[in-house]
C-alpha atoms as a PDB file:
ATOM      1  CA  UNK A   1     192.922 187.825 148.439  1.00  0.00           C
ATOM      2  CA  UNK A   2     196.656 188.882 148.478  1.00  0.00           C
ATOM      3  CA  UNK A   3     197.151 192.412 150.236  1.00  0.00           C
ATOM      4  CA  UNK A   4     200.143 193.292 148.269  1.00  0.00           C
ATOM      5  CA  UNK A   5     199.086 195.404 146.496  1.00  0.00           C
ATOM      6  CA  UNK A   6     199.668 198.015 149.360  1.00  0.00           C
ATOM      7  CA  UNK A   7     203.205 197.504 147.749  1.00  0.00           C
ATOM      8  CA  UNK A   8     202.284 199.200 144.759  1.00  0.00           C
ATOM      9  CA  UNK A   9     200.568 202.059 146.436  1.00  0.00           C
ATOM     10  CA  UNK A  10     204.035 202.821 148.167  1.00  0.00           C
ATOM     11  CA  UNK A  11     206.129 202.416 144.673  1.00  0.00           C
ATOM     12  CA  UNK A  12     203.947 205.259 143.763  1.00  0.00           C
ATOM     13  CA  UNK A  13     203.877 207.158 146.638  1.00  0.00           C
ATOM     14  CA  UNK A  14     207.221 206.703 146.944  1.00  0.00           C
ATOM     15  CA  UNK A  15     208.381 207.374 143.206  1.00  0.00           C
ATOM     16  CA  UNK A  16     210.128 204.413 144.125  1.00  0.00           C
ATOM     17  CA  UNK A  17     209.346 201.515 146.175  1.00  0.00           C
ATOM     18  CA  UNK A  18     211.177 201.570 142.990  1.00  0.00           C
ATOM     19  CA  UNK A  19     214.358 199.508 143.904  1.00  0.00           C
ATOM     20  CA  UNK A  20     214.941 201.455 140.674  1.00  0.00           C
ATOM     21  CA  UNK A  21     215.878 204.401 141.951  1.00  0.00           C
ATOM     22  CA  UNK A  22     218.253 202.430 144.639  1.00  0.00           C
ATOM     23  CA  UNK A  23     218.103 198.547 145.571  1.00  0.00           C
ATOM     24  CA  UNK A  24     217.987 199.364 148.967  1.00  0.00           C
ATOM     25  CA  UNK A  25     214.346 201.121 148.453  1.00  0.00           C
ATOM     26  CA  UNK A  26     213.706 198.173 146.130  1.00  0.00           C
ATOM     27  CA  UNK A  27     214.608 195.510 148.921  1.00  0.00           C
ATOM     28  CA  UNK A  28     213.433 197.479 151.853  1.00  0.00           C
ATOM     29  CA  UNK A  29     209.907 197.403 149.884  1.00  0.00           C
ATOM     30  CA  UNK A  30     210.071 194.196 149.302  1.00  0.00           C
ATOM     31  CA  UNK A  31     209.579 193.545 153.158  1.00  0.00           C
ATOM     32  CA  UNK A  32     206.602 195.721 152.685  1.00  0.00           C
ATOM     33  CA  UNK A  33     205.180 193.841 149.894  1.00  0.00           C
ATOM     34  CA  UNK A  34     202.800 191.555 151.383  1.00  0.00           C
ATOM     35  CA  UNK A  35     200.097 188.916 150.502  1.00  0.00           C
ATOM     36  CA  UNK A  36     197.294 186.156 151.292  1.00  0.00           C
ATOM     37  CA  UNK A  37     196.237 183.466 153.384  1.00  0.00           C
ATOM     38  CA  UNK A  38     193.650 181.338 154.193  1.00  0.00           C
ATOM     39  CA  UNK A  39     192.850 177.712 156.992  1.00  0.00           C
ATOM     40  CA  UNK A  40     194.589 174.132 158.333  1.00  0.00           C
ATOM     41  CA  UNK A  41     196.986 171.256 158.930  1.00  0.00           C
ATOM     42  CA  UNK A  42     198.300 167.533 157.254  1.00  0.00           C
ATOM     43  CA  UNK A  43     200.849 164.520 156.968  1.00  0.00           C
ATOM     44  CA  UNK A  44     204.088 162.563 155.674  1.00  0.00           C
ATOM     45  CA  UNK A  45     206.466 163.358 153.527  1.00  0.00           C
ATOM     46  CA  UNK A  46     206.228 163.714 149.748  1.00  0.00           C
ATOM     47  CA  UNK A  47     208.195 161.611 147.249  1.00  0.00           C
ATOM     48  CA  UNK A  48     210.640 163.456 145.434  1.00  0.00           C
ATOM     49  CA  UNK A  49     209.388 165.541 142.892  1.00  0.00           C
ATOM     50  CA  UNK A  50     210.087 163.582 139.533  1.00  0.00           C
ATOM     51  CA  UNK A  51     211.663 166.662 137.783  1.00  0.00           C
ATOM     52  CA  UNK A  52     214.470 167.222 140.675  1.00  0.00           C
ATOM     53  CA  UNK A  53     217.992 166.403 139.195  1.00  0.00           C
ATOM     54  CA  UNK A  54     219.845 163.573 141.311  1.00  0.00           C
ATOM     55  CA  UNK A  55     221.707 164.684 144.244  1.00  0.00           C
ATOM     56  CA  UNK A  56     225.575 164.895 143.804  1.00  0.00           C
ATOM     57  CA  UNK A  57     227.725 161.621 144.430  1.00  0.00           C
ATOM     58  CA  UNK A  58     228.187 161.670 148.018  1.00  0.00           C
ATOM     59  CA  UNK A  59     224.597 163.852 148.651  1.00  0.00           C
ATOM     60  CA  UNK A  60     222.690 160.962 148.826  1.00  0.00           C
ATOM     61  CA  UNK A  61     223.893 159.379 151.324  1.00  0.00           C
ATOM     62  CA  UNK A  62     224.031 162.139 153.663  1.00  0.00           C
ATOM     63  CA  UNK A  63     220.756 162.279 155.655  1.00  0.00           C
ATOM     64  CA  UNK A  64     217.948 164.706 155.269  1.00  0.00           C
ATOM     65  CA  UNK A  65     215.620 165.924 157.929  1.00  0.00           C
ATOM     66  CA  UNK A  66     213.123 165.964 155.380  1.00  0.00           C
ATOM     67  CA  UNK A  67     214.152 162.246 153.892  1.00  0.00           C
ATOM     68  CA  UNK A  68     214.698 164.604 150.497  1.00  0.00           C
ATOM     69  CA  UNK A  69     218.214 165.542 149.496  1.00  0.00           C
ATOM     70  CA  UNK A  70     218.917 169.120 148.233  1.00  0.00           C
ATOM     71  CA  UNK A  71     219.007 168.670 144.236  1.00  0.00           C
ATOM     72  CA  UNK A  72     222.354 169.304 142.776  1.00  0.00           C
ATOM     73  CA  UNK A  73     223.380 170.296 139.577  1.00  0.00           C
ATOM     74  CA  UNK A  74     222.081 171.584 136.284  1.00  0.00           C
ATOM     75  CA  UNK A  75     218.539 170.989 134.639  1.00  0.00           C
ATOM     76  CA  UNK A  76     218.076 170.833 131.033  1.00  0.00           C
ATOM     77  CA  UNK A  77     217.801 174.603 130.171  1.00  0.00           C
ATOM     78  CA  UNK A  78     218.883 175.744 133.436  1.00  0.00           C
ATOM     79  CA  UNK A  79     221.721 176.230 135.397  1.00  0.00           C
ATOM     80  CA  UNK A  80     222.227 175.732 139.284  1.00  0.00           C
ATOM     81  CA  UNK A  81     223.356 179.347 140.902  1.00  0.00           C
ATOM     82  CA  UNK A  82     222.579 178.579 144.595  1.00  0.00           C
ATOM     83  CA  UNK A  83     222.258 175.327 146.621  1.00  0.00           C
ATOM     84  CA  UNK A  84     222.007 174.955 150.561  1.00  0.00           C
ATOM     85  CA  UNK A  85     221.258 172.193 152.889  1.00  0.00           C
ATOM     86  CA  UNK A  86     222.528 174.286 156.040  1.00  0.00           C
ATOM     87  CA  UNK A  87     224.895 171.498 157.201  1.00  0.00           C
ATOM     88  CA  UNK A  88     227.015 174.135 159.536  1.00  0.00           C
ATOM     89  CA  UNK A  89     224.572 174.551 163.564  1.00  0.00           C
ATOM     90  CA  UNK A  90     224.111 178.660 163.895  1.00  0.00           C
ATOM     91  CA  UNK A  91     223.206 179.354 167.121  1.00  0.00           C
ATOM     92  CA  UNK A  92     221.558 182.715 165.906  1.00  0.00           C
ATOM     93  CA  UNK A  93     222.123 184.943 162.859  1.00  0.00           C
ATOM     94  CA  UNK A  94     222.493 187.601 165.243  1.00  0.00           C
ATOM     95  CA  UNK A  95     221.952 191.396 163.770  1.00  0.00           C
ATOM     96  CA  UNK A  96     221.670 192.440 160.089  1.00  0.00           C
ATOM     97  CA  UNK A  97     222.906 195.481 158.080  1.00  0.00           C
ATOM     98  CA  UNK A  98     220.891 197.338 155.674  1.00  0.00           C
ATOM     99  CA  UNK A  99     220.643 196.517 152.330  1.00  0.00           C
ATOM    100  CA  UNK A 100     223.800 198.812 151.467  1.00  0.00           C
ATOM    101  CA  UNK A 101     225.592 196.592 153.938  1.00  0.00           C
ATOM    102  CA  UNK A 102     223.795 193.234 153.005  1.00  0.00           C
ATOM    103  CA  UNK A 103     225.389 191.229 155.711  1.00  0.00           C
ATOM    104  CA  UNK A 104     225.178 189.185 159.183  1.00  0.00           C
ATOM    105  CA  UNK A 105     228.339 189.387 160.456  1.00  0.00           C
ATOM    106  CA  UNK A 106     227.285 187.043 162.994  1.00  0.00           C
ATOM    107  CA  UNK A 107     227.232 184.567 160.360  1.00  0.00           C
ATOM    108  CA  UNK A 108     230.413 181.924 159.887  1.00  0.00           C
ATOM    109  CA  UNK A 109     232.170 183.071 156.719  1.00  0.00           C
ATOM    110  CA  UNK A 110     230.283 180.398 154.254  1.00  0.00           C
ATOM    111  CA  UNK A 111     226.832 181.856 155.164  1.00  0.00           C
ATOM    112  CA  UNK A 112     228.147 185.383 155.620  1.00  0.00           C
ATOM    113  CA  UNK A 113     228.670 185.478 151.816  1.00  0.00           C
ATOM    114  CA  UNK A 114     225.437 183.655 150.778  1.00  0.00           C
ATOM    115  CA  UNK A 115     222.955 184.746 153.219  1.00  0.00           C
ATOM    116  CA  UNK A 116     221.374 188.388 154.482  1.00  0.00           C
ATOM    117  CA  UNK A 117     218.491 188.684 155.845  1.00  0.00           C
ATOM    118  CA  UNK A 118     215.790 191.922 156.899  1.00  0.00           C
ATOM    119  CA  UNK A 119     217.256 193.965 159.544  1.00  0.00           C
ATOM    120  CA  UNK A 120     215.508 194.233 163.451  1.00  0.00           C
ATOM    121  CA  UNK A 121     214.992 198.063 161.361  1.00  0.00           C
ATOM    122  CA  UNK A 122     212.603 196.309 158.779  1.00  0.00           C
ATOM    123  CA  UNK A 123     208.696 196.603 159.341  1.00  0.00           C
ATOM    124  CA  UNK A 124     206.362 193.814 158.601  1.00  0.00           C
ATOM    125  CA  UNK A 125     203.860 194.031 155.797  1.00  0.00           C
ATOM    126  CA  UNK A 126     200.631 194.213 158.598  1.00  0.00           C
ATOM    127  CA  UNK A 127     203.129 196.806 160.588  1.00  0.00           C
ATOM    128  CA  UNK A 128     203.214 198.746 157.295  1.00  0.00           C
ATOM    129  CA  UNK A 129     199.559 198.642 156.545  1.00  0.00           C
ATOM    130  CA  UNK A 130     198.215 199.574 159.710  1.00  0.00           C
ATOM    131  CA  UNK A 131     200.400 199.691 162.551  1.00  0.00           C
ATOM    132  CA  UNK A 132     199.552 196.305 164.665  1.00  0.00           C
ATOM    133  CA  UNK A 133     202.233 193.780 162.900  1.00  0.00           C
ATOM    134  CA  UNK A 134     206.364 194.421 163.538  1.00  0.00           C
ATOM    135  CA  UNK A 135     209.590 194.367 162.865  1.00  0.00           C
ATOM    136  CA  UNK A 136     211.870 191.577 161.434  1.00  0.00           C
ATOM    137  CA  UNK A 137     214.071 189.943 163.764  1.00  0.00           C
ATOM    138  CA  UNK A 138     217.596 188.439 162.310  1.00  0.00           C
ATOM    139  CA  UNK A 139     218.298 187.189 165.663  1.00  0.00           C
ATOM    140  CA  UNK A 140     215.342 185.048 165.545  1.00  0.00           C
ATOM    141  CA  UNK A 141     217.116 182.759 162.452  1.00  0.00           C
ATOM    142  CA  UNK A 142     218.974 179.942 163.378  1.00  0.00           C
ATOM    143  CA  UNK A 143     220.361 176.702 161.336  1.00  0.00           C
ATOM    144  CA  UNK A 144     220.634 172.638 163.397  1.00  0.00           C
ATOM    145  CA  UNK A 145     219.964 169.897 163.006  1.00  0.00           C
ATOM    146  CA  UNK A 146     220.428 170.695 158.782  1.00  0.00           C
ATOM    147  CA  UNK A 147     217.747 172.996 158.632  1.00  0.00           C
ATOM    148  CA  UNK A 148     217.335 176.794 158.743  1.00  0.00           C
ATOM    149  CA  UNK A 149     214.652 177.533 161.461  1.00  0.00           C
ATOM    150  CA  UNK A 150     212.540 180.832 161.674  1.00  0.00           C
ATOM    151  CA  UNK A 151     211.325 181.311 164.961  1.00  0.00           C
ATOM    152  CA  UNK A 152     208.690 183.877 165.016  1.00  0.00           C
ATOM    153  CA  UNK A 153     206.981 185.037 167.920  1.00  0.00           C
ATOM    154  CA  UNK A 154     204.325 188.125 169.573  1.00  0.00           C
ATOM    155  CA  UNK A 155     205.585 189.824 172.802  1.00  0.00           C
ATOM    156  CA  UNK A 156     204.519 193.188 173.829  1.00  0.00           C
ATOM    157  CA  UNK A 157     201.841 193.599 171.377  1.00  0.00           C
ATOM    158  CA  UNK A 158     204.620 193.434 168.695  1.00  0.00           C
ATOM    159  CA  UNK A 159     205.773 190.537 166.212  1.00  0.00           C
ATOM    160  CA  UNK A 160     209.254 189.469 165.611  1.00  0.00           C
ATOM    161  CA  UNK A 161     208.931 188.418 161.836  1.00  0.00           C
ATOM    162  CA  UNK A 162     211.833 186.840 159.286  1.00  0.00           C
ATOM    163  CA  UNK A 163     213.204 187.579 156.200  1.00  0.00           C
ATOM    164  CA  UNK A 164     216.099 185.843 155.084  1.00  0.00           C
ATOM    165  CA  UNK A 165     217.403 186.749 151.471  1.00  0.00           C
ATOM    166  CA  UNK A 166     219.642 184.205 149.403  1.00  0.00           C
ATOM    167  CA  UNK A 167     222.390 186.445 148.701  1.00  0.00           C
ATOM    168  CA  UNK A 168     222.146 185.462 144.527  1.00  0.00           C
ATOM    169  CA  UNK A 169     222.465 188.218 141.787  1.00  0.00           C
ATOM    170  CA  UNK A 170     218.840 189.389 141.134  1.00  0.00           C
ATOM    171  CA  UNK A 171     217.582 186.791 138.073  1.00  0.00           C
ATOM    172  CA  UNK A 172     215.657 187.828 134.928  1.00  0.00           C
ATOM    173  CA  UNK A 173     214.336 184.340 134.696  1.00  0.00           C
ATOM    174  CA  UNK A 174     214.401 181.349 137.156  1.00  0.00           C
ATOM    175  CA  UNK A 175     213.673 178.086 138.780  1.00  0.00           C
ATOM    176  CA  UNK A 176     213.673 178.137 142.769  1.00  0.00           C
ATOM    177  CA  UNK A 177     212.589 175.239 144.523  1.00  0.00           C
ATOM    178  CA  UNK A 178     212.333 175.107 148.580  1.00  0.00           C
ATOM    179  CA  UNK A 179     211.612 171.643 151.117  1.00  0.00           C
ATOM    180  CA  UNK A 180     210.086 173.184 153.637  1.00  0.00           C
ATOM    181  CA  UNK A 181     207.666 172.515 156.952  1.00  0.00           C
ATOM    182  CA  UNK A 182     205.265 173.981 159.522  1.00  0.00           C
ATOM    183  CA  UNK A 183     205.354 171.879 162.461  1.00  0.00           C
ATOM    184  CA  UNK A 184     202.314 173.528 163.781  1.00  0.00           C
ATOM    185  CA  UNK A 185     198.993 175.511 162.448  1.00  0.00           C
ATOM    186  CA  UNK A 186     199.814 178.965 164.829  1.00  0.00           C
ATOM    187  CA  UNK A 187     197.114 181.378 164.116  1.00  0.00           C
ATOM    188  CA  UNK A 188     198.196 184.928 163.378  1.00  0.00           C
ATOM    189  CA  UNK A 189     201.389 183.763 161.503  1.00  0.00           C
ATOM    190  CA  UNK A 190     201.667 183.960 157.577  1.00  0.00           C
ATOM    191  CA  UNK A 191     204.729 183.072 155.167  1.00  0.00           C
ATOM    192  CA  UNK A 192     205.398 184.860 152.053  1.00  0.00           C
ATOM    193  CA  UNK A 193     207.919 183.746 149.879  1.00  0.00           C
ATOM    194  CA  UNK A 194     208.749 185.743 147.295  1.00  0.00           C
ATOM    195  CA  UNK A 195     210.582 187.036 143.858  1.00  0.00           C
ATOM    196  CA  UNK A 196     210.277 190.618 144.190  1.00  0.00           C
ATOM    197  CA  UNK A 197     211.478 193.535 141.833  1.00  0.00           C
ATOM    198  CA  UNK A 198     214.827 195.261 142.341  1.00  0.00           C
ATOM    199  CA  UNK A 199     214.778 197.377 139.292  1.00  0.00           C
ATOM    200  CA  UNK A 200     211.159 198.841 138.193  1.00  0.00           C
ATOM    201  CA  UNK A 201     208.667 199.678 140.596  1.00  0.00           C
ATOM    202  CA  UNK A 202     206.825 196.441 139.626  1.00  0.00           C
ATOM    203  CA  UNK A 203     207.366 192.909 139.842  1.00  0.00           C
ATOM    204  CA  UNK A 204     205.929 190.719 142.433  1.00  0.00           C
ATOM    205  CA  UNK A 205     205.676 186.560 142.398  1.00  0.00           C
ATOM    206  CA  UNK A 206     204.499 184.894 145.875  1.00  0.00           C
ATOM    207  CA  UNK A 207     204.247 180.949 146.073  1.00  0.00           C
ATOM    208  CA  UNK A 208     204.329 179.288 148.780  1.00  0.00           C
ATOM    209  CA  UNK A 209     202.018 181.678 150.715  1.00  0.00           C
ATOM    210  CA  UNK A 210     199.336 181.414 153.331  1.00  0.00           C
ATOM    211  CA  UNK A 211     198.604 181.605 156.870  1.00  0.00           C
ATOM    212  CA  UNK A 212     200.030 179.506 159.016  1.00  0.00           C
ATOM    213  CA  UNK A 213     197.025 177.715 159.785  1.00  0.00           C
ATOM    214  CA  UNK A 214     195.578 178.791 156.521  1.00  0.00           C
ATOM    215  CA  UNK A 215     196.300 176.720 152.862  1.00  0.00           C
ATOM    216  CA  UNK A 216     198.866 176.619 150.819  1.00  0.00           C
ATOM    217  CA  UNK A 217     198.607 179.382 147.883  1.00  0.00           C
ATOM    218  CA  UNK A 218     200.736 180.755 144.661  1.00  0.00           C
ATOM    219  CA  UNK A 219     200.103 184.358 143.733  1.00  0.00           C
ATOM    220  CA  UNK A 220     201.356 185.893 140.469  1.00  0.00           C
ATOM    221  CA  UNK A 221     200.837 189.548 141.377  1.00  0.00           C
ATOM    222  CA  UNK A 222     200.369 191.967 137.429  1.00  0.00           C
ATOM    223  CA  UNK A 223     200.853 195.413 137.003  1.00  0.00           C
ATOM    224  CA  UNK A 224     197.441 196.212 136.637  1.00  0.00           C
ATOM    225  CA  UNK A 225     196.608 195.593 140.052  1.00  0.00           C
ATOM    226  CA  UNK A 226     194.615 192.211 139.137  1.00  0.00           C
ATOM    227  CA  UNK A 227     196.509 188.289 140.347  1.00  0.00           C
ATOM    228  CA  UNK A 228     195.962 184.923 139.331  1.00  0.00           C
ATOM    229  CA  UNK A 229     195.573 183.295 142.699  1.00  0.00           C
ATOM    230  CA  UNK A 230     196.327 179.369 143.007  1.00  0.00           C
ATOM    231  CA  UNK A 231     194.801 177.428 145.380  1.00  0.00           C
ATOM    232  CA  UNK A 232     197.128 173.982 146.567  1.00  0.00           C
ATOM    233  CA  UNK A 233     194.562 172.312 148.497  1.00  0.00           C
ATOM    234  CA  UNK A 234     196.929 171.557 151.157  1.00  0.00           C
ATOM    235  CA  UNK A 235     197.487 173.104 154.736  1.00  0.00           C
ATOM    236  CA  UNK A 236     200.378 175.176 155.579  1.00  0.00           C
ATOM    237  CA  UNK A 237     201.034 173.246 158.603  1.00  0.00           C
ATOM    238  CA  UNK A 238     201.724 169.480 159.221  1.00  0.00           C
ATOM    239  CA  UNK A 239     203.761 168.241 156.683  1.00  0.00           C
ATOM    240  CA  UNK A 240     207.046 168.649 154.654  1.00  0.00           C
ATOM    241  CA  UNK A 241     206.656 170.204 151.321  1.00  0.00           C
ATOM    242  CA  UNK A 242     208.746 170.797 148.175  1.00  0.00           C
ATOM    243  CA  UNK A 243     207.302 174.090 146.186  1.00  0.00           C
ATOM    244  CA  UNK A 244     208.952 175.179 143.408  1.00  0.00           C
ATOM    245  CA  UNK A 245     208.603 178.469 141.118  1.00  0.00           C
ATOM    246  CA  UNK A 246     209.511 178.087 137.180  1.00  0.00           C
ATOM    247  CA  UNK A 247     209.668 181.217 135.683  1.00  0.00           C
ATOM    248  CA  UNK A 248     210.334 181.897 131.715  1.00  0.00           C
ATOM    249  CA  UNK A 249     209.354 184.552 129.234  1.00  0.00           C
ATOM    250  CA  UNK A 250     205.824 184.698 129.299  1.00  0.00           C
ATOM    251  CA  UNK A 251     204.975 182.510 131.428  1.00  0.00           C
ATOM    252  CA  UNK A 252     205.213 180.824 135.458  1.00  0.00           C
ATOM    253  CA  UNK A 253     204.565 177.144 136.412  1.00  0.00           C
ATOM    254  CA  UNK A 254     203.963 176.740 140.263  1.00  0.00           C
ATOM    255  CA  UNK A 255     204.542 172.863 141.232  1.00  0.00           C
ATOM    256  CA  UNK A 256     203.721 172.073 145.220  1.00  0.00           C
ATOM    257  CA  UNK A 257     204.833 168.114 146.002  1.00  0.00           C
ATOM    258  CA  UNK A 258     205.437 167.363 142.391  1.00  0.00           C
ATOM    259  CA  UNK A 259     201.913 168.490 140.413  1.00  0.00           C
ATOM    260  CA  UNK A 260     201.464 171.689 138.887  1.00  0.00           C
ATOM    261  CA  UNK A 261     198.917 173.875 140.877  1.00  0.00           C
ATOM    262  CA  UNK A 262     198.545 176.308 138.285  1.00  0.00           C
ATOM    263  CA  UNK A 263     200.295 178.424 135.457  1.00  0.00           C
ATOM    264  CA  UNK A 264     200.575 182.099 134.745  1.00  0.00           C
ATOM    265  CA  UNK A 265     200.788 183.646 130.995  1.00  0.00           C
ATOM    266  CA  UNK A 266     199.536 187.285 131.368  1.00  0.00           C
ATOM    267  CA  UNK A 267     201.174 190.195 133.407  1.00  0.00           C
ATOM    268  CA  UNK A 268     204.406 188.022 133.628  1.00  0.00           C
ATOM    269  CA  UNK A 269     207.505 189.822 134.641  1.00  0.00           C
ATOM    270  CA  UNK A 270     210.607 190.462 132.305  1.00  0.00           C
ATOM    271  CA  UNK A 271     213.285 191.649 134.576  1.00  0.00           C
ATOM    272  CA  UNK A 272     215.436 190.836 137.410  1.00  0.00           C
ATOM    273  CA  UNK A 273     213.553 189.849 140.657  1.00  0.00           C
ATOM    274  CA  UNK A 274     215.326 188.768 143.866  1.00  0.00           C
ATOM    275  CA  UNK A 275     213.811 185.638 145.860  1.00  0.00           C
ATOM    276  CA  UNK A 276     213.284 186.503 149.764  1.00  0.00           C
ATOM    277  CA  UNK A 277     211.735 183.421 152.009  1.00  0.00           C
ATOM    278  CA  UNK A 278     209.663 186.266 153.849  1.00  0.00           C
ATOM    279  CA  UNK A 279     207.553 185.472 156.994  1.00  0.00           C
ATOM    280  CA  UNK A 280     205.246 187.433 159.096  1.00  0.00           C
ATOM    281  CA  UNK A 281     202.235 188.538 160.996  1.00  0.00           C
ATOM    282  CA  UNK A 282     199.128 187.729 159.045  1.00  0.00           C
ATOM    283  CA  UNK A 283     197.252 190.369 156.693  1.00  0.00           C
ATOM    284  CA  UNK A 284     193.829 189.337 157.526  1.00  0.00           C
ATOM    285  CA  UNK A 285     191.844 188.351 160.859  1.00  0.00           C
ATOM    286  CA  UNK A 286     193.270 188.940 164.557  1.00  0.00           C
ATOM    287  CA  UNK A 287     197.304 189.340 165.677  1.00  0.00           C
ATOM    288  CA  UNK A 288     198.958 186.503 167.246  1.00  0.00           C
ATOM    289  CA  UNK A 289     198.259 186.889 171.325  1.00  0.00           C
ATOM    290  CA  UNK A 290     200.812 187.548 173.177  1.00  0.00           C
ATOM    291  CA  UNK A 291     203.389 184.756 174.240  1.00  0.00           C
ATOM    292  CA  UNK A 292     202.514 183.175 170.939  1.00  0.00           C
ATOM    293  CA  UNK A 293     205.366 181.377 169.030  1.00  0.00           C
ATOM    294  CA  UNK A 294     205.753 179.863 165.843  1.00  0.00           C
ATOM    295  CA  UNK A 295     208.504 177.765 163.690  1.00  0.00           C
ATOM    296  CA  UNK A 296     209.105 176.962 160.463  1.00  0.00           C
ATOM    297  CA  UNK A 297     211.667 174.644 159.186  1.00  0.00           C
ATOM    298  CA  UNK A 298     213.729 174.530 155.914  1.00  0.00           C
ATOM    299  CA  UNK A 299     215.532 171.812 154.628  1.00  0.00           C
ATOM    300  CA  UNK A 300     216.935 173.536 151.875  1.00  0.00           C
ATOM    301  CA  UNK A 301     216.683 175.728 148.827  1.00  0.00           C
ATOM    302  CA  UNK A 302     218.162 175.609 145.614  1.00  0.00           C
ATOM    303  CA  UNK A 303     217.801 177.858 142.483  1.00  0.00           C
ATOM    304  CA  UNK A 304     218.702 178.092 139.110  1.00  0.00           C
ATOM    305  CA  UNK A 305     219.292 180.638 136.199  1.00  0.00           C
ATOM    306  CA  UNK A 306     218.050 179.941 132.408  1.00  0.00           C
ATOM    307  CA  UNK A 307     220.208 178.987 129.881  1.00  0.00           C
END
């Protein structure tokens, strides 16, 4: 079951974890938000999901770590806003502002003005809740090889968690698709990928989430406190994996690898939400041990607005 709804206890407590009454509540919230998990590893590499557009002439060719090219271009009924295959080695994203700020000006200029990411400021969801998590770590992102890579890691009795935020206008409305891997099933480690509210002091969709060693899961988090909660019968860890979030009025498909895991149609949000690849210390069972260290790869991400 998805801890998150913490989140909502602070929008009220805080009149705001209300991005209304500022974005930069809103988004440092969001890093507060937090969810589920649950056990285990896999294998290979997914074919292409069949409702990707082709990749741009030229795309194709180019490899992919993942042996899947990032999709370019529109989609009948939507329109591409952000695509990035992280071509350009980073040796570290170094430090972040604050959301007023909403740069790394560590970044070369290209990902300066598409990418932010939590500041070393920024608590963790567990750090939040009850003081054992810690504090996202900018530093810790890094881009070779064409991939992004999120190192996380436990030193001290504190984590070093990631955030990294697609610097995109907030969409009302959306289609976000990420190819993504977990090389290994690290206890104490959880992602949490999510669209999260930037103007009312609700609005919360999660997918992919789960412990690193846990399954693969889809949360669509309503503002009555309840969730539909969608099981993908596949491990976090071991293989690549293309998830994708389709969200339209009244309704949001989840598709891991190409099938639908499950669809929302109650409790479904109607305004803008801003997608944040979050990843953290885990909500449930025991902290990472000390020393402990954990990647995750992405190939890339890609999103698009409705028409």
């Amino acid at each position: 079951m998805s801890l998150r709804r913490a989140l909502p206890l602070l929008a009220a407590v805080a009149v705001a974890v209300v991005v209304g009454v500022t974005l930069l509540i809103a988004a440092n919230d969001g890093d507060s938000t937090s969810r589920s998990s649950t056990s285990a590893p896999a294998a290979t590499a997914p074919a292409p999901p069949a409702d990707e557009p082709e990749a741009a002439e030229g795309e194709a060719a180019k490899a992919s770590p993942s042996g899947q090219p990032v999709p370019a271009g529109d989609l009948p009924g939507w329109r591409q806003v952000l695509r990035d295959d992280f071509t350009t080695d980073v040796a570290s994203w170094g430090e972040c502002g604050t959301f007023d700020d909403h740069t790394c000006p560590d970044l070369p200029d290209a990902y300066r003005s598409r990418w932010w990411a939590y500041p070393n400021s920024y608590q963790d969801t567990r750090e939040k809740l009850s003081g054992d998590g810690g504090y996202y770590q900018p530093s810790n992102l890094s881009m070779s090889g064409g991939m992004l890579r999120i190192l996380l890691r436990r030193d001290n009795g504190t984590t070093e968690s990631a955030a990294p935020y697609p610097r995109m206008d907030p969409l009302t409305y959306g289609r976000y698709a990420v190819r993504w891997r977990v090389p290994e099933a690290v206890p104490g480690f959880k992602i949490a990928w999510l669209l999260w509210r930037t103007v009312t002091p609700w609005g919360e969709i999660d997918f992919p989430e789960g412990d690193l060693d846990g399954q693969v899961h889809a949360f669509m988090h309503k503002e009555d406190g309840s969730q539909d909660d969608f099981a993908g019968g596949v491990p976090v860890a071991g293989a690549w994996h293309t998830t994708v979030i389709e969200w339209t009025p009244g309704r949001v498909r989840f598709l891991l690898d190409g099938d639908l895991i499950g669809t929302s149609t109650e409790g479904v949000p109607d305004t803008p939400l801003a997608w944040i690849l979050q990843s953290e210390t885990t909500l449930t069972g025991d902290v990472p041990a000390d020393g402990t260290s954990a990647r995750i790869d992405v190939d890339w991400v890609s999103a698009w607005a409705r028409e």
